[in-house]
Protein backbone atom coordinates (compact mmCIF):
# COMPACT_ATOMS: atom_id res chain seq x y z
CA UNK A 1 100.72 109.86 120.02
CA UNK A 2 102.95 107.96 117.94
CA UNK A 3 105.21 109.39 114.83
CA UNK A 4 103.47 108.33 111.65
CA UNK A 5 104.77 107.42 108.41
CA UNK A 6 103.64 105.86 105.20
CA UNK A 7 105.06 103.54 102.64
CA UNK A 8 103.46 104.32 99.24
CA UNK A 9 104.03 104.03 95.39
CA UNK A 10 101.66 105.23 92.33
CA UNK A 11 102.11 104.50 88.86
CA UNK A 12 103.44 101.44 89.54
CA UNK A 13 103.37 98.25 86.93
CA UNK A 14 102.94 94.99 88.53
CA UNK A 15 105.16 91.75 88.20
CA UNK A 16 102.85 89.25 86.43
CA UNK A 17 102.42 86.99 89.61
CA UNK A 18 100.72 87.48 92.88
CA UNK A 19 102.57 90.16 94.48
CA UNK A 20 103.89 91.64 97.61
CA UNK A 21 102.74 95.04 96.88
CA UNK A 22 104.65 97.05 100.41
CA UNK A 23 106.18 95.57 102.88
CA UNK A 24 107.16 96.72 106.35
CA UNK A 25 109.46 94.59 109.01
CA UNK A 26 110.03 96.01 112.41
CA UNK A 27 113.09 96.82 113.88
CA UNK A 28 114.86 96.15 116.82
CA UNK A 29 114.03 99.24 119.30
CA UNK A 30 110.31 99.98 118.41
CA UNK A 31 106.69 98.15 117.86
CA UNK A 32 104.84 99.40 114.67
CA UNK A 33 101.26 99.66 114.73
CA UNK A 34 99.35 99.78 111.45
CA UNK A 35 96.72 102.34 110.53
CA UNK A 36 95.65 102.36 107.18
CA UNK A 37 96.57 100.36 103.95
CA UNK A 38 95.12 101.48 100.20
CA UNK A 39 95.01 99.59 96.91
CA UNK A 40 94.16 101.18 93.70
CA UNK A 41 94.69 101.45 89.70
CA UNK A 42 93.85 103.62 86.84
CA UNK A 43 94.80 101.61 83.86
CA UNK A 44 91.17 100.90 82.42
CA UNK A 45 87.86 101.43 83.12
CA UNK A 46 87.06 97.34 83.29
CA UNK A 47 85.41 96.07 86.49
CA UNK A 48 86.87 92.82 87.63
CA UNK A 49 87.48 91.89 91.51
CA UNK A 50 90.93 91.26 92.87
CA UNK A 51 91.48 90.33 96.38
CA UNK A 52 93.43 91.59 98.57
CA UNK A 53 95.32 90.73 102.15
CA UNK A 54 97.48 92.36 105.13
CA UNK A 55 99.98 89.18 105.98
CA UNK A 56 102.92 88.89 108.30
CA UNK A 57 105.68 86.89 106.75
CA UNK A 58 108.69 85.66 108.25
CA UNK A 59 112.14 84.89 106.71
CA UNK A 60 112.95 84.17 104.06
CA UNK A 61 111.16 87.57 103.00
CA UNK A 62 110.31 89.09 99.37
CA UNK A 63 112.81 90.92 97.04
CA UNK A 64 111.69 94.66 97.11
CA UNK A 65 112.19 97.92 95.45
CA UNK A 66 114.05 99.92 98.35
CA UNK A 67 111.37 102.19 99.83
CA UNK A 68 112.14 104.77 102.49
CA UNK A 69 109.09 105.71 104.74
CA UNK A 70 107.73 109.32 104.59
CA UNK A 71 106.70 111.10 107.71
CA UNK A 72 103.60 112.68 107.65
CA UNK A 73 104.09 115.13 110.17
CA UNK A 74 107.29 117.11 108.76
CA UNK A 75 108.17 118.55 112.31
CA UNK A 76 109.16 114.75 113.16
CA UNK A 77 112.24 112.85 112.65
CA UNK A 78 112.83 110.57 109.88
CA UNK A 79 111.61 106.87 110.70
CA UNK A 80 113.75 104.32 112.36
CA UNK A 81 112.72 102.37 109.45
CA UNK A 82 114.67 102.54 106.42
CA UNK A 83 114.09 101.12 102.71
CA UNK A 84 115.38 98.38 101.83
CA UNK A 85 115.02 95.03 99.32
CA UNK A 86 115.75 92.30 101.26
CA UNK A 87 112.85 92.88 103.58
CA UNK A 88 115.34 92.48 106.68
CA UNK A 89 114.74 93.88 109.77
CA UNK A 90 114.38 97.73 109.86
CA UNK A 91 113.43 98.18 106.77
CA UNK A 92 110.95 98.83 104.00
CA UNK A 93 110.07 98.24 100.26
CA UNK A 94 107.48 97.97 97.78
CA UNK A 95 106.57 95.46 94.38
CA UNK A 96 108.21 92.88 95.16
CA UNK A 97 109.63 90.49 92.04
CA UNK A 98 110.09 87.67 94.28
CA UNK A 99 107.73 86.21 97.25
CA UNK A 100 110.38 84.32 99.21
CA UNK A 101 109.81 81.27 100.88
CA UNK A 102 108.61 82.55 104.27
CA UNK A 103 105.22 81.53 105.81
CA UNK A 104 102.69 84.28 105.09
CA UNK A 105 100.18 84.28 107.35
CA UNK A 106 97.08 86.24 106.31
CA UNK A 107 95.36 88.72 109.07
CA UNK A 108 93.20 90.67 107.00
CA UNK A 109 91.67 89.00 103.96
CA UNK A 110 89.33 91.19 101.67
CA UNK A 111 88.36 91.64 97.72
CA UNK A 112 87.58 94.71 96.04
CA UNK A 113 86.82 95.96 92.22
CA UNK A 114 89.87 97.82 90.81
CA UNK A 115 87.14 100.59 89.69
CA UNK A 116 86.75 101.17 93.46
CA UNK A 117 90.02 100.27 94.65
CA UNK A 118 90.87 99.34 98.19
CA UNK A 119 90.88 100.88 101.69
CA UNK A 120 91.59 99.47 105.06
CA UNK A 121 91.23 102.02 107.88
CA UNK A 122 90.56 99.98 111.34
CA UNK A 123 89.29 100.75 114.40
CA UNK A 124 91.38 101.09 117.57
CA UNK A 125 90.73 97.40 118.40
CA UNK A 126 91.58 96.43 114.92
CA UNK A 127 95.19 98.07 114.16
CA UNK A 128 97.94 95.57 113.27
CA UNK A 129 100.88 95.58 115.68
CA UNK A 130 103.95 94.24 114.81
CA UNK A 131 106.08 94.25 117.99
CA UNK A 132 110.30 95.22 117.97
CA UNK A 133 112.36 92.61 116.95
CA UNK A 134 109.10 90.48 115.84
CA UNK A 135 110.76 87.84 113.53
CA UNK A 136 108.45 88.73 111.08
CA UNK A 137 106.99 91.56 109.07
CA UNK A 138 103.72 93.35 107.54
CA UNK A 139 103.01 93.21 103.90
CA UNK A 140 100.40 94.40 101.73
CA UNK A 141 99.64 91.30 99.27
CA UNK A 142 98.04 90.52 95.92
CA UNK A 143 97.26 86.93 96.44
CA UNK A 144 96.16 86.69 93.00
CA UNK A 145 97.75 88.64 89.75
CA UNK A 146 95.48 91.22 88.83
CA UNK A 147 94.27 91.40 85.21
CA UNK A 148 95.96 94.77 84.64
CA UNK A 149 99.17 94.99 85.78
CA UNK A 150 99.79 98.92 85.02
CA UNK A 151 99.57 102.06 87.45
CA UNK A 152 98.68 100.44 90.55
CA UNK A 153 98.70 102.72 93.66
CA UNK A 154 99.11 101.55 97.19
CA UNK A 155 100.75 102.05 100.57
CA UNK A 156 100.47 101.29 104.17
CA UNK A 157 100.83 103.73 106.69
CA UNK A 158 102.48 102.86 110.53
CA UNK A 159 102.92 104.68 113.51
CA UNK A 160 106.80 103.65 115.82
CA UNK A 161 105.53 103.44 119.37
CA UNK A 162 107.47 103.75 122.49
């Protein structure tokens, strides 16, 4: 079984564009295989639908807030992935404030209504794997701006194989 570990934020207030909202770029030594991904807010009580996608995007990658992943088993060591605002290899952030002018290219396009929020769990045919040293990376993308741009929750969550 592979380590797990999540990249997460809550609370958060949106730039007033579309928006990278976490982002995840292999590194070198290991694949990363994505499990789940979650998108919600609590600013209002106002139904409107946002959509939603999982992308890779290759260089040159969004500017982040540095985000270090957690593990979610605590026995396990910390991730090889590290946070990080450049979205280089190896690392990880969240919100970004700019897109970058890499390709995106969308693998999982949804909508949802904010009052729901957002929730991605695959099946074992359906994970995302990123493999090491993949010139590209994994975000977690607003397409659109949402109408509210306050306390936004999200994260993805990865297991490092090999």
């Amino acid at each position: 079984m592979s380590k797990q570990y999540s990249v997460a934020a809550a609370g958060i207030t949106l730039a007033n564009q579309a928006v990278t909202l976490a982002f995840v770029n292999p590194g070198v030594t290991r694949s990363l295989e994505f499990l789940r991904a979650w998108v919600g807010q609590s600013a209002n009580a106002t139904s409107a639908q946002q959509r939603v996608q999982l992308n890779t995007q290759v260089t040159a990658f969004p500017t982040l807030t540095s985000a270090t992943p957690a593990k979610l088993t605590l026995s396990d060591a910390a991730s090889e992935i590290t946070g990080g605002a450049a979205g280089a290899a190896g690392t990880a952030g969240i919100n970004a404030s700019a897109e970058g002018a890499g390709a995106k290219t969308v693998s999982w396009p949804d909508a949802f209504n904010v009052l729901n929020g957002w929730l991605w769990v695959p099946t074992p045919k359906e994970v995302i794997t990123l493999n090491a040293s993949a010139a590209s990376g994994l975000g977690l993308h607003l397409p659109v701006a949402p109408a509210t741009l306050t306390n936004w929750a999200f994260g993805v969550v990865f297991g490092e194989l090999g």
